[in-house]
PDB file of N, CA and C in Angstrom:
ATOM      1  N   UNK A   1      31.925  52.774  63.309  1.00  0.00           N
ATOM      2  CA  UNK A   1      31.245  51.749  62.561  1.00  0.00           C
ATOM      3  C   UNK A   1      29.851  52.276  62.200  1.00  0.00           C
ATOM      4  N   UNK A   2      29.620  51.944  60.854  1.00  0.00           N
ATOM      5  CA  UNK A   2      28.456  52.770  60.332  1.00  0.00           C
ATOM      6  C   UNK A   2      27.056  51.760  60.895  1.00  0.00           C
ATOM      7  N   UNK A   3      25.565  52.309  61.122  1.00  0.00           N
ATOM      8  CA  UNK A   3      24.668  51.303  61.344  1.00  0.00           C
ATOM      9  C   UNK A   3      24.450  50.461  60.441  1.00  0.00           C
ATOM     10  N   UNK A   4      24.627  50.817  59.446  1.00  0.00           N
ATOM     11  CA  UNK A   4      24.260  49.493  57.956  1.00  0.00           C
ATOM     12  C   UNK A   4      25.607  48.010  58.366  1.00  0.00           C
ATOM     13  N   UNK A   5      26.518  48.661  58.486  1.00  0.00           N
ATOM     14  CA  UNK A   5      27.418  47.693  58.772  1.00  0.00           C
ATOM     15  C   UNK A   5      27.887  47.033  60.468  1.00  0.00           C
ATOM     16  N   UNK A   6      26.738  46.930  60.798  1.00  0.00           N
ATOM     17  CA  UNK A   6      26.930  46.785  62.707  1.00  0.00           C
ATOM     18  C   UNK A   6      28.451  45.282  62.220  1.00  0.00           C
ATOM     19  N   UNK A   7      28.407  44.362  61.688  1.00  0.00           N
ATOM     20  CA  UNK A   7      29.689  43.611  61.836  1.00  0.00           C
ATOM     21  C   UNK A   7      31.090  44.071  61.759  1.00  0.00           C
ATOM     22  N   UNK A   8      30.926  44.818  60.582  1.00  0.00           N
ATOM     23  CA  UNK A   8      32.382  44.908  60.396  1.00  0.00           C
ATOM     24  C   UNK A   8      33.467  44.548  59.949  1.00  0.00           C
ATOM     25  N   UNK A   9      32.963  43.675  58.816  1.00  0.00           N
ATOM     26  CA  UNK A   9      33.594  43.038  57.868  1.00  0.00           C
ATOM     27  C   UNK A   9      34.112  43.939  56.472  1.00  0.00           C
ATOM     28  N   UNK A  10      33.127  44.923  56.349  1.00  0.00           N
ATOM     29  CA  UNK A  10      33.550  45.725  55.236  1.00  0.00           C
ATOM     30  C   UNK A  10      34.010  47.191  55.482  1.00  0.00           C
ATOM     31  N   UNK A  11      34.267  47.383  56.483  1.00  0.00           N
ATOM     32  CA  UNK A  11      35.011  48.938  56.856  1.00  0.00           C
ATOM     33  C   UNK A  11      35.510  49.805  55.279  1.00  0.00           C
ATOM     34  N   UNK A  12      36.294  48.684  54.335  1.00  0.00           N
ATOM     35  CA  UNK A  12      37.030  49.652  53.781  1.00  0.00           C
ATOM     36  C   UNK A  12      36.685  49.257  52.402  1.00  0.00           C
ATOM     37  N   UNK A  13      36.717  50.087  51.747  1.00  0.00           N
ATOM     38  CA  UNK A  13      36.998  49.336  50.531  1.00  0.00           C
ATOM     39  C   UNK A  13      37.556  48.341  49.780  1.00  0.00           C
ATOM     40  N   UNK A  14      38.797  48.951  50.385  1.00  0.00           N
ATOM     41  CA  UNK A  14      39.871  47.495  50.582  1.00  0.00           C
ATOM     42  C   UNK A  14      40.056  46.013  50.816  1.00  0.00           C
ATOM     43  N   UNK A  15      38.596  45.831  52.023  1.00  0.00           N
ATOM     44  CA  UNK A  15      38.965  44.635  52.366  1.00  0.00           C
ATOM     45  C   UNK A  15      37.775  43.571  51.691  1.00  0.00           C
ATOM     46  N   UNK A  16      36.808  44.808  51.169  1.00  0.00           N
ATOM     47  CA  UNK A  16      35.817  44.011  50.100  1.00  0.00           C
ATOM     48  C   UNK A  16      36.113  43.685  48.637  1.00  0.00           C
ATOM     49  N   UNK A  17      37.385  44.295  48.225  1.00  0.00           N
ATOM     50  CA  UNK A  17      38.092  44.229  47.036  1.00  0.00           C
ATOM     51  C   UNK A  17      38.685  43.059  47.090  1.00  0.00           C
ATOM     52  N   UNK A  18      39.491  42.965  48.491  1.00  0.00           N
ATOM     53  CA  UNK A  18      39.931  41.766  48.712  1.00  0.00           C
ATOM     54  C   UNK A  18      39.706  40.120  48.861  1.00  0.00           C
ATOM     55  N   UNK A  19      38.107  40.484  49.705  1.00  0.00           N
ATOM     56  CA  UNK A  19      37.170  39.692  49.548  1.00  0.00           C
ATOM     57  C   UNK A  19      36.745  38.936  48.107  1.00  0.00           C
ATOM     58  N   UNK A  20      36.492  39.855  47.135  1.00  0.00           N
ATOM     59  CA  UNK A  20      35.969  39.934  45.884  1.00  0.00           C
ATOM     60  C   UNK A  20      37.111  38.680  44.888  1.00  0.00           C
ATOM     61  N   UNK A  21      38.244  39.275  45.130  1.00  0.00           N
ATOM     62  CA  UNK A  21      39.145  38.553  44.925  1.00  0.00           C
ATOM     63  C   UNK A  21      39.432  37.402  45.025  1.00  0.00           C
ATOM     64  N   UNK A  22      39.955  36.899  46.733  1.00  0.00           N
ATOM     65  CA  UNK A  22      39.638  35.440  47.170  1.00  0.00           C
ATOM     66  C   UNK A  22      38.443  34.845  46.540  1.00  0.00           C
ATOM     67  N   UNK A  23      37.373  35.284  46.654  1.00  0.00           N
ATOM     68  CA  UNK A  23      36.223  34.469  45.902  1.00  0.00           C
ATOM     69  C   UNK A  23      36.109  34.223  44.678  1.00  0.00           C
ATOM     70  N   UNK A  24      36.726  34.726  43.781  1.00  0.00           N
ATOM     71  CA  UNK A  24      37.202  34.767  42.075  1.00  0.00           C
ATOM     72  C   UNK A  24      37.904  33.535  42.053  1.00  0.00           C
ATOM     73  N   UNK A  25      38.742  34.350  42.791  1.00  0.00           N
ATOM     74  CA  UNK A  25      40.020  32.953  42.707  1.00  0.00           C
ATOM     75  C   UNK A  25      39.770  31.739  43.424  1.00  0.00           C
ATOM     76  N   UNK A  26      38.858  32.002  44.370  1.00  0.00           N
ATOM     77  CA  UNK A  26      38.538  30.146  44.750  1.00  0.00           C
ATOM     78  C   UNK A  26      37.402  29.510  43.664  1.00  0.00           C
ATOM     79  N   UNK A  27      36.648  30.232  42.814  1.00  0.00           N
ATOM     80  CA  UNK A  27      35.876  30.195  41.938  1.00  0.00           C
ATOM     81  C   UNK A  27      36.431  29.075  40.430  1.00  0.00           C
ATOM     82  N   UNK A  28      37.643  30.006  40.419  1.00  0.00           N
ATOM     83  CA  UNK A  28      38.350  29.418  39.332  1.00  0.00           C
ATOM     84  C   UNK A  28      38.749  27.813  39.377  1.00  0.00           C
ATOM     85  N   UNK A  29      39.522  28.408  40.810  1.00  0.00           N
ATOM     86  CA  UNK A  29      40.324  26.957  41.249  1.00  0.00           C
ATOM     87  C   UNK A  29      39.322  25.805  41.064  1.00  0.00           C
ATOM     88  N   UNK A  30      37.992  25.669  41.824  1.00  0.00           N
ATOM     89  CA  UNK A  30      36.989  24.771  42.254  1.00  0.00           C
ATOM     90  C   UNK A  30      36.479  24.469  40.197  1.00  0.00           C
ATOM     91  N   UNK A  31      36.497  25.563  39.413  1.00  0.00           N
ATOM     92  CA  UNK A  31      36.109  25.282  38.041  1.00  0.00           C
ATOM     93  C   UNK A  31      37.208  23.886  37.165  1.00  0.00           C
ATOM     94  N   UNK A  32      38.428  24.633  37.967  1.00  0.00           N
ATOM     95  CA  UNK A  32      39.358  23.684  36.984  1.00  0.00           C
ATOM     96  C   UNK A  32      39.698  22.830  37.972  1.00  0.00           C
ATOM     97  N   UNK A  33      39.414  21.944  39.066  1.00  0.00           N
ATOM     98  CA  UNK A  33      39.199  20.895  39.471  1.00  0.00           C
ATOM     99  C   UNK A  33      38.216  20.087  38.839  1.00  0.00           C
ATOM    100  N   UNK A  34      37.132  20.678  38.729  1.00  0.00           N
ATOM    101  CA  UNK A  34      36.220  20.233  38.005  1.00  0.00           C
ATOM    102  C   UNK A  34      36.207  19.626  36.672  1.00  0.00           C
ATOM    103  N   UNK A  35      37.509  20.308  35.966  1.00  0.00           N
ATOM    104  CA  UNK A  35      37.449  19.943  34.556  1.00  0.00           C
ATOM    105  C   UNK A  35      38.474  18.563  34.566  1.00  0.00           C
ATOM    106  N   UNK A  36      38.781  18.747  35.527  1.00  0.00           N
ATOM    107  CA  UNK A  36      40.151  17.688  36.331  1.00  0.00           C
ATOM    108  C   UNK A  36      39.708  16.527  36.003  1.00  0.00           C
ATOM    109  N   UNK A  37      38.284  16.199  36.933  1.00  0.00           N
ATOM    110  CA  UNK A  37      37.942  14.828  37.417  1.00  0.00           C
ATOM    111  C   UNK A  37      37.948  13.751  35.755  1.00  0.00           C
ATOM    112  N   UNK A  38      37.844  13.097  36.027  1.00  0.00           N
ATOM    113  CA  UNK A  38      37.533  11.590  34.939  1.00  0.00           C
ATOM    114  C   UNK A  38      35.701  11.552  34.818  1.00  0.00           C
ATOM    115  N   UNK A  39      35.710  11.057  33.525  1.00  0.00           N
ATOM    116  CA  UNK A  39      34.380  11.109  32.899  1.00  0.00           C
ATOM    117  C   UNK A  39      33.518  10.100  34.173  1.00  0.00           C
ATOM    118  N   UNK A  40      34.305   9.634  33.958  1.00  0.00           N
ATOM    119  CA  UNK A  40      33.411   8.073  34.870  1.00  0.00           C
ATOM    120  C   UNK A  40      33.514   8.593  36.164  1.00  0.00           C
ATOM    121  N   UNK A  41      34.080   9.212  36.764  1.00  0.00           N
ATOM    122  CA  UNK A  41      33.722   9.371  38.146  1.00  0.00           C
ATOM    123  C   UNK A  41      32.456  10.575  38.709  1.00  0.00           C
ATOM    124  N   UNK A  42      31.745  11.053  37.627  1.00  0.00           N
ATOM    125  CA  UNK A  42      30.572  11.489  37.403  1.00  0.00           C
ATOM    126  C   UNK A  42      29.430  10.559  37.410  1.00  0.00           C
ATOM    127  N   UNK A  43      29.724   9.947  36.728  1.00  0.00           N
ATOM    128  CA  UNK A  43      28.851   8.513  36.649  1.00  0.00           C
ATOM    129  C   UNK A  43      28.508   8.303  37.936  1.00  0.00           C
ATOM    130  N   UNK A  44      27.169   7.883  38.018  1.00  0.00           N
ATOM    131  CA  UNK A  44      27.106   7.047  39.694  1.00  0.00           C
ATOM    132  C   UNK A  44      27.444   5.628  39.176  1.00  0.00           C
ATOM    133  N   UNK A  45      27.708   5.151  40.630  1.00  0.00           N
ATOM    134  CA  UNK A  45      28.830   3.610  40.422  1.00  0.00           C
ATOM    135  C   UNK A  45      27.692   2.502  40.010  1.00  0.00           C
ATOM    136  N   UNK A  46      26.423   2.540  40.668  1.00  0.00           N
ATOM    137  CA  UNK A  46      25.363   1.425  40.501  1.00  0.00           C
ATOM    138  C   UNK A  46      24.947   1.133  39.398  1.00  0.00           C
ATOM    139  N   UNK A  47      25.048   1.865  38.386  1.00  0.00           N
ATOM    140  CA  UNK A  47      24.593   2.159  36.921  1.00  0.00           C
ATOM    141  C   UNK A  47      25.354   2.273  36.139  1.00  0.00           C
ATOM    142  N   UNK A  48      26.132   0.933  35.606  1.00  0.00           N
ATOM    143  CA  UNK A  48      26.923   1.392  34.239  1.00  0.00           C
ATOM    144  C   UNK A  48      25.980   1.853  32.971  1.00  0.00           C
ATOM    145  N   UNK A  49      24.842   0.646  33.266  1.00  0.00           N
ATOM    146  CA  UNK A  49      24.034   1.135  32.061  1.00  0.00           C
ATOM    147  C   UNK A  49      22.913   1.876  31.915  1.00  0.00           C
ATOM    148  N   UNK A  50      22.289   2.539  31.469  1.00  0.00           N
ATOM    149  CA  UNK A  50      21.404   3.527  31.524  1.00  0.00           C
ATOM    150  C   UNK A  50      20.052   2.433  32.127  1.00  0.00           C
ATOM    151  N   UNK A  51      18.994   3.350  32.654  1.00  0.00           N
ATOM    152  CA  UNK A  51      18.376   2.499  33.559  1.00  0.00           C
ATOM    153  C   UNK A  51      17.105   2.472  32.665  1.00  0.00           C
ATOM    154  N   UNK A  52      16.170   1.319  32.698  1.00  0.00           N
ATOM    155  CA  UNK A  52      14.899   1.123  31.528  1.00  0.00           C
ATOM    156  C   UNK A  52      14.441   1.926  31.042  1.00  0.00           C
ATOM    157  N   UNK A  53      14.240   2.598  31.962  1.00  0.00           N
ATOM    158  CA  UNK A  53      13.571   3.993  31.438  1.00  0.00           C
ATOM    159  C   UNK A  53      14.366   4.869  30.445  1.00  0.00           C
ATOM    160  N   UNK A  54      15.313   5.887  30.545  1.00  0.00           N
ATOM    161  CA  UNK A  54      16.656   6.318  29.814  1.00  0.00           C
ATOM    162  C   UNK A  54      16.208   5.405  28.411  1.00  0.00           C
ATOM    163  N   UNK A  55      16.211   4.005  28.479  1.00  0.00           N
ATOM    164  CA  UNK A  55      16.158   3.210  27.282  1.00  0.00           C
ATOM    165  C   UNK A  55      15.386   3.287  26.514  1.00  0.00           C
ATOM    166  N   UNK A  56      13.341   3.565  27.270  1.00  0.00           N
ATOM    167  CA  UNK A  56      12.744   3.050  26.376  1.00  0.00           C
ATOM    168  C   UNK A  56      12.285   4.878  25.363  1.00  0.00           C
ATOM    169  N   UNK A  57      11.566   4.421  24.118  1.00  0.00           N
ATOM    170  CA  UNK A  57      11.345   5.601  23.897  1.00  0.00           C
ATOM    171  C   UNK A  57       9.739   6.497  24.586  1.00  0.00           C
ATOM    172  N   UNK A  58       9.273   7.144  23.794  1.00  0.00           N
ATOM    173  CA  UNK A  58       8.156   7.776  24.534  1.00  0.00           C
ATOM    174  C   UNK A  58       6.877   6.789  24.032  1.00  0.00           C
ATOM    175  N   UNK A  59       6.807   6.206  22.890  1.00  0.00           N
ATOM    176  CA  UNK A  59       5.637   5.477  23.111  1.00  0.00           C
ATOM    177  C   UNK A  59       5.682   4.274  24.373  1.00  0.00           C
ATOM    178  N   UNK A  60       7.074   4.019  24.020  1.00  0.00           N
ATOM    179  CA  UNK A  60       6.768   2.670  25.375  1.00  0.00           C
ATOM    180  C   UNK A  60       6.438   3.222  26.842  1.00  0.00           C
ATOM    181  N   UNK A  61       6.935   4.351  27.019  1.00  0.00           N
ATOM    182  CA  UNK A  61       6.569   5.298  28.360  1.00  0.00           C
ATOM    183  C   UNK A  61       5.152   5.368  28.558  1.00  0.00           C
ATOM    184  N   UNK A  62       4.821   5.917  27.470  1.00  0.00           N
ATOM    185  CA  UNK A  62       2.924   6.012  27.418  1.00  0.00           C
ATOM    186  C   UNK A  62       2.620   4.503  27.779  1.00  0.00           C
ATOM    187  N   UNK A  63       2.819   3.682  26.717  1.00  0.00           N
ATOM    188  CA  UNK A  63       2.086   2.102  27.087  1.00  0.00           C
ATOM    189  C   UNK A  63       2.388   1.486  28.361  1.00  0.00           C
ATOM    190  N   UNK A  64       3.587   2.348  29.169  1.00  0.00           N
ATOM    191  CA  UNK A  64       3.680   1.861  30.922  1.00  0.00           C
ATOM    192  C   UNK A  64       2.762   2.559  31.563  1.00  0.00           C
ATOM    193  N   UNK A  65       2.898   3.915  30.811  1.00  0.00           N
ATOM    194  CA  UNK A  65       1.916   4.484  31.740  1.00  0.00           C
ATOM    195  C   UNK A  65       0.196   4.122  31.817  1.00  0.00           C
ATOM    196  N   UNK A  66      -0.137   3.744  30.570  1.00  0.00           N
ATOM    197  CA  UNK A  66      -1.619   3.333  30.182  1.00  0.00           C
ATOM    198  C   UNK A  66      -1.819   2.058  31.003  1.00  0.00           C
ATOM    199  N   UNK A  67      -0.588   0.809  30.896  1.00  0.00           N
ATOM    200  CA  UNK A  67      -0.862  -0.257  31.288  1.00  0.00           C
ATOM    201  C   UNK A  67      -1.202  -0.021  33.120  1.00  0.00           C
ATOM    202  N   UNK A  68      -0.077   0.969  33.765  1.00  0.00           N
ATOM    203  CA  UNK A  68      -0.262   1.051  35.207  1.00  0.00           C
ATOM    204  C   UNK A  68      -1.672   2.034  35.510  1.00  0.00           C
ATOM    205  N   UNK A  69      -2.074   2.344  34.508  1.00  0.00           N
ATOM    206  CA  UNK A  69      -3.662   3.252  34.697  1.00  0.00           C
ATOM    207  C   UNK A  69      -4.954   2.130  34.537  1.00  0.00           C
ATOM    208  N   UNK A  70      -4.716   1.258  33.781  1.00  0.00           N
ATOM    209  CA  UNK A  70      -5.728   0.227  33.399  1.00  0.00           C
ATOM    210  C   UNK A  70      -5.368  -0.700  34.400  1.00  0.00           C
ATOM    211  N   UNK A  71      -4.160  -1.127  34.595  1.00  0.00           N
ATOM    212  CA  UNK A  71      -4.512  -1.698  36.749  1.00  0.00           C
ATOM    213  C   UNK A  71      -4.816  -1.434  37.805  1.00  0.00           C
ATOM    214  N   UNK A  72      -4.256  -0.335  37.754  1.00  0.00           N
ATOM    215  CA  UNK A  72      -5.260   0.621  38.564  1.00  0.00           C
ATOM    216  C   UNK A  72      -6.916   0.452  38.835  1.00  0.00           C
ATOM    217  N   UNK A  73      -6.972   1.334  37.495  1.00  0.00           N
ATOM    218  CA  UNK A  73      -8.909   0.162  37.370  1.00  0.00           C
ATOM    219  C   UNK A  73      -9.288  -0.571  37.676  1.00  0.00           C
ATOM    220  N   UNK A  74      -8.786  -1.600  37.164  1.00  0.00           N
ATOM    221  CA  UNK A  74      -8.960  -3.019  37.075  1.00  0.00           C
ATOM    222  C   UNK A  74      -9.198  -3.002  39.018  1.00  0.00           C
ATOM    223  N   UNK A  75      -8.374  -2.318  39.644  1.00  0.00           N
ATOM    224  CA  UNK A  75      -7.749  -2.825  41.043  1.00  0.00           C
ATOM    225  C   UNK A  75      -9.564  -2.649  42.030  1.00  0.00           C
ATOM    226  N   UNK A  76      -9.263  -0.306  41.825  1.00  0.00           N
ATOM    227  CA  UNK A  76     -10.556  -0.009  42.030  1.00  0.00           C
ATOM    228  C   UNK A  76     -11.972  -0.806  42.033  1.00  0.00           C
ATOM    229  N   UNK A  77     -12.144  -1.373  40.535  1.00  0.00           N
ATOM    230  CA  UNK A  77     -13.468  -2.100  40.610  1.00  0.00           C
ATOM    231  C   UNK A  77     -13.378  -3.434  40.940  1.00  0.00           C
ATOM    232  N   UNK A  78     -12.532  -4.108  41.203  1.00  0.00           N
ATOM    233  CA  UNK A  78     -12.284  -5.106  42.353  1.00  0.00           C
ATOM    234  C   UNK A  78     -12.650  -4.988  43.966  1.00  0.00           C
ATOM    235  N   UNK A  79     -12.280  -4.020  43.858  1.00  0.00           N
ATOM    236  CA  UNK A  79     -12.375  -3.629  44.904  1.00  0.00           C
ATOM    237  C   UNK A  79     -13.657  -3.324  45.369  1.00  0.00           C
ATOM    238  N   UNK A  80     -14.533  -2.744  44.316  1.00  0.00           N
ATOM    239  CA  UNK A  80     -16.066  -1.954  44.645  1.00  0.00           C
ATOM    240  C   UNK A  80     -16.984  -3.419  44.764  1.00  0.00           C
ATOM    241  N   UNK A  81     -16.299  -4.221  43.238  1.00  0.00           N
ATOM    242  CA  UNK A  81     -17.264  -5.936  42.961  1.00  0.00           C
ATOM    243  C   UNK A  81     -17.045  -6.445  44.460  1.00  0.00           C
ATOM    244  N   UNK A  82     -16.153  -6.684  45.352  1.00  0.00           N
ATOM    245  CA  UNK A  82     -16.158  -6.649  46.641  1.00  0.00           C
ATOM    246  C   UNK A  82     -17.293  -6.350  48.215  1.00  0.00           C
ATOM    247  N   UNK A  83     -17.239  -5.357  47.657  1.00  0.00           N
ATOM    248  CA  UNK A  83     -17.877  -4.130  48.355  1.00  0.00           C
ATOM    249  C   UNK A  83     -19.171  -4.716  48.483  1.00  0.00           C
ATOM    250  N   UNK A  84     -19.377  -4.099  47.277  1.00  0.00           N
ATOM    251  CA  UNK A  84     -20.704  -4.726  46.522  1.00  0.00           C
ATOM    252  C   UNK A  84     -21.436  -6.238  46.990  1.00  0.00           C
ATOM    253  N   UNK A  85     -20.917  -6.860  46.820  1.00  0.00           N
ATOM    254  CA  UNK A  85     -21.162  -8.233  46.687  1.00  0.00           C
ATOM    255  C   UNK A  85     -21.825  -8.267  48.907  1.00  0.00           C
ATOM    256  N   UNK A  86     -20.506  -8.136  49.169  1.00  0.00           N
ATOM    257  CA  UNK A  86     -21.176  -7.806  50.875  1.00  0.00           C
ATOM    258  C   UNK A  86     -22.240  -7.079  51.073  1.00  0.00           C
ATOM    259  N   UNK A  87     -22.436  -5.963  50.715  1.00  0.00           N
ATOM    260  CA  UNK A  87     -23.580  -5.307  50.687  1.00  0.00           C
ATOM    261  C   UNK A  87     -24.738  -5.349  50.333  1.00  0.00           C
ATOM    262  N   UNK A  88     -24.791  -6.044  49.258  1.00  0.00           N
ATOM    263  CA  UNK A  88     -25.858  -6.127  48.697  1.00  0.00           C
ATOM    264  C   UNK A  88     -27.134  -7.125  48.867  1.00  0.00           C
ATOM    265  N   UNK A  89     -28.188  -6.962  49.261  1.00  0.00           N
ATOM    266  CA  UNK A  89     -29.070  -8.077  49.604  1.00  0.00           C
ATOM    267  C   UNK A  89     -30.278  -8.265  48.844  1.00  0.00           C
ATOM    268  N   UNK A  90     -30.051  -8.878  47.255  1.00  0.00           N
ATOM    269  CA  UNK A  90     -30.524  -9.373  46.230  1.00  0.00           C
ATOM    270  C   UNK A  90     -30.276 -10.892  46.199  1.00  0.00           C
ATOM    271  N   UNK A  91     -30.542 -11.304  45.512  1.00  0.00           N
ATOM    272  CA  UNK A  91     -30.346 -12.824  44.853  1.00  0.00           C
ATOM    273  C   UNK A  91     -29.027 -12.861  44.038  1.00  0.00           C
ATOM    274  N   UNK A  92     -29.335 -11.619  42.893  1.00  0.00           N
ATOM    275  CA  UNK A  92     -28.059 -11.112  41.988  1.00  0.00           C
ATOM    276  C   UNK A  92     -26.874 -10.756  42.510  1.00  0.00           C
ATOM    277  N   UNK A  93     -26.620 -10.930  43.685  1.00  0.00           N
ATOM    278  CA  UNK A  93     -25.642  -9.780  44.424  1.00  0.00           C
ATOM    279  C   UNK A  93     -24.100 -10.887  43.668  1.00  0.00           C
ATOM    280  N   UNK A  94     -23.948 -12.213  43.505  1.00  0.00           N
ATOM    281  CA  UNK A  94     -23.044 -12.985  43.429  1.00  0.00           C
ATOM    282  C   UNK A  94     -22.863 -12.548  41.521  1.00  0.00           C
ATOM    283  N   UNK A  95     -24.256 -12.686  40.706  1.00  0.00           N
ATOM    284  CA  UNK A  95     -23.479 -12.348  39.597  1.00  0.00           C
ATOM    285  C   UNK A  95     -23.217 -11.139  39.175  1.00  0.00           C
ATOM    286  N   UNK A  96     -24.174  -9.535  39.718  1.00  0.00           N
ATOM    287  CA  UNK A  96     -23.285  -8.864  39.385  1.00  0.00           C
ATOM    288  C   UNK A  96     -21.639  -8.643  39.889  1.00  0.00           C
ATOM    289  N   UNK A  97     -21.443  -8.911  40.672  1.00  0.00           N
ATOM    290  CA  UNK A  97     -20.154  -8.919  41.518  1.00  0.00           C
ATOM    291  C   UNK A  97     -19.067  -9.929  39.690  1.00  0.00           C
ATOM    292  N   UNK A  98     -19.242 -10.741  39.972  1.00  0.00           N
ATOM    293  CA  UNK A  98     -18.825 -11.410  39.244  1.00  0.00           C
ATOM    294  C   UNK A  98     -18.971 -10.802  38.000  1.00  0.00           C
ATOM    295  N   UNK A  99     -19.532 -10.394  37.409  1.00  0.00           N
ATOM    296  CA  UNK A  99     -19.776  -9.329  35.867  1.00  0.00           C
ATOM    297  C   UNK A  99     -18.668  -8.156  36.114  1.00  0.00           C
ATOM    298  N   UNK A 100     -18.543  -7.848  37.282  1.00  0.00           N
ATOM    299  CA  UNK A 100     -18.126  -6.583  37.479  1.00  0.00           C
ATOM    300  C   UNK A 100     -16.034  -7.008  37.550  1.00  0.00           C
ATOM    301  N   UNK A 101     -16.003  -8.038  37.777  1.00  0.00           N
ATOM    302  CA  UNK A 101     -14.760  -8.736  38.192  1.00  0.00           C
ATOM    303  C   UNK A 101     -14.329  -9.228  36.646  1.00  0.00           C
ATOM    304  N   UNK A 102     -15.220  -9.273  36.079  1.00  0.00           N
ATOM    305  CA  UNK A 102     -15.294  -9.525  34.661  1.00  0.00           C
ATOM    306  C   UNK A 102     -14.932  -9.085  33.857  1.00  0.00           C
ATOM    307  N   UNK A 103     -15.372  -7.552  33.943  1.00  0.00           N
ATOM    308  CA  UNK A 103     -15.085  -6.267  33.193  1.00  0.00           C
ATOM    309  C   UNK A 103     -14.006  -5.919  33.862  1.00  0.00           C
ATOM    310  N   UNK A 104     -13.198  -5.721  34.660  1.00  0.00           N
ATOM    311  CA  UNK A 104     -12.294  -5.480  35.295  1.00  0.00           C
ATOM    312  C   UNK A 104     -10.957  -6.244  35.062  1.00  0.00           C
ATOM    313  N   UNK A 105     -11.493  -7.392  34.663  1.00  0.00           N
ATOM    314  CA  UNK A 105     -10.163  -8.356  33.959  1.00  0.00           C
ATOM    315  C   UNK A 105     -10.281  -7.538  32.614  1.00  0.00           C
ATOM    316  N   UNK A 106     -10.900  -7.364  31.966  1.00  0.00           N
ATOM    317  CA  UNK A 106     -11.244  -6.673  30.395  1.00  0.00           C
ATOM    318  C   UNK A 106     -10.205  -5.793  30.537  1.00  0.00           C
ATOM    319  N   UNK A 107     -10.703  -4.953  31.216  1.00  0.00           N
ATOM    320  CA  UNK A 107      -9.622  -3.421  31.424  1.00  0.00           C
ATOM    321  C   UNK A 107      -8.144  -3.806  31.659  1.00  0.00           C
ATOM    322  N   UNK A 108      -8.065  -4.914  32.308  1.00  0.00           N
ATOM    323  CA  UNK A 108      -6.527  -4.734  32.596  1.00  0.00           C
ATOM    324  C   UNK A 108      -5.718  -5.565  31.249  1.00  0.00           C
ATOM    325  N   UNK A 109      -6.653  -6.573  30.629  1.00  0.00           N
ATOM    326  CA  UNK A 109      -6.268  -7.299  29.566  1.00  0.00           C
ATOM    327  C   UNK A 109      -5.794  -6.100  28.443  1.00  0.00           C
ATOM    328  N   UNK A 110      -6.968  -5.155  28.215  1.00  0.00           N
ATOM    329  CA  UNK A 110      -6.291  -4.310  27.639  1.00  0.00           C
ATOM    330  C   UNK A 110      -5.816  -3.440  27.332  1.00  0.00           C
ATOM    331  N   UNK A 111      -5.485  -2.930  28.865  1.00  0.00           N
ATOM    332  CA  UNK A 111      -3.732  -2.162  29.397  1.00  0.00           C
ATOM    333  C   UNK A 111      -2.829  -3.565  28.964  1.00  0.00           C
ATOM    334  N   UNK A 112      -2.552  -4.581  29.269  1.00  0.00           N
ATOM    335  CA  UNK A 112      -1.773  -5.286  29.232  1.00  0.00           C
ATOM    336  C   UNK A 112      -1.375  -5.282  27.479  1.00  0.00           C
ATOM    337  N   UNK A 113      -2.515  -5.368  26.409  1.00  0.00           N
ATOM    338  CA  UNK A 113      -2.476  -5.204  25.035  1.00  0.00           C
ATOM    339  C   UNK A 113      -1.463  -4.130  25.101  1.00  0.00           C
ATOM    340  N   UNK A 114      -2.500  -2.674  25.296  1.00  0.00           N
ATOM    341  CA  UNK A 114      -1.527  -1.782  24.846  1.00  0.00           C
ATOM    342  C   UNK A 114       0.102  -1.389  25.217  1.00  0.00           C
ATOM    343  N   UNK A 115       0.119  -1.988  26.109  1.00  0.00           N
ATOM    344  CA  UNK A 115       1.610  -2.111  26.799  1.00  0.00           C
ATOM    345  C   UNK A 115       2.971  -2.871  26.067  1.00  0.00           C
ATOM    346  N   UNK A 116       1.811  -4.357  25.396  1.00  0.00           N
ATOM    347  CA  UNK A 116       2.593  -4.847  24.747  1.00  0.00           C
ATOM    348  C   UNK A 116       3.010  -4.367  23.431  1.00  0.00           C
ATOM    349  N   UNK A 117       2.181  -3.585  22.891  1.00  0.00           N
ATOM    350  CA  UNK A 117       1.973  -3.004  21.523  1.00  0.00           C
ATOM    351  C   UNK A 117       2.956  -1.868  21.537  1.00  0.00           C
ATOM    352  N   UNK A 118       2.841  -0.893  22.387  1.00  0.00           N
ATOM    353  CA  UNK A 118       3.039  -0.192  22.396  1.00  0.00           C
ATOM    354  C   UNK A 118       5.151  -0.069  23.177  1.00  0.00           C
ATOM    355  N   UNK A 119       4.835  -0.704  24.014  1.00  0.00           N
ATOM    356  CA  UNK A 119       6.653  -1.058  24.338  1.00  0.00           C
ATOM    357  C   UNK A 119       7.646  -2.701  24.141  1.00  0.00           C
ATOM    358  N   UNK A 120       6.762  -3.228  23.692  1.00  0.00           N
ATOM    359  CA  UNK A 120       6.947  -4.350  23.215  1.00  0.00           C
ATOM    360  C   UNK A 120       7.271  -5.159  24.369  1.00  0.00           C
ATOM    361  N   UNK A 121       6.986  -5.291  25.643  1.00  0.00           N
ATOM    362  CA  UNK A 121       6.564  -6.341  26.770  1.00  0.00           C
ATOM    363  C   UNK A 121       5.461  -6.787  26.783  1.00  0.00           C
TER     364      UNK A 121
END
């Protein structure tokens, strides 16, 4: 037994020819099973119909994506008008907070525009 081959699976020529073979031929077989099956059983079962997405085109994709970026925002500076408002030890601390909650409805109003405009929800 040579050192390259400490197993011993390929001694001969022969039995890697043979090898070569079986694997062709299970190759084939597994191809034309394949061509076998039924359209629909490719299909996953949960989804006859293509799922919203699949549906919509690329502007409406963008206007989901813009609308979930402008809530986002909206979320963030809620979050800060928050912040803020605790922190702060002015007189003003209640209306900027509130200005800021303000502008933050703005932003999401119009993600919500372009969303509608743009995918028609």
């Amino acid at each position: 037994m040579s050192p390259r081959n400490s197993v011993g699976l390929f001694d001969s020529s022969g039995s890697f020819a043979t090898f070569a073979a079986i694997r062709r031929a299970s190759s084939l077989l597994s191809s034309l099973a394949a061509d076998r099956r039924p359209i629909a059983a490719c299909r996953p079962r949960f989804s006859r119909e293509r799922s919203r997405l699949e549906r919509q085109g690329t502007l409406a994709r963008l206007g989901t994506v813009l609308y979930w970026a402008a809530t986002a925002i909206a979320i963030a500076l809620i979050v800060f008008a928050v912040f803020a408002y605790f922190t702060a030890t002015g007189s003003g601390a209640l209306q900027g907070a509130l200005f800021i909650v303000a502008f933050a409805g703005l932003i999401w109003l119009i993600g919500r525009a372009i969303l509608y405009v743009l995918a028609g929800r």
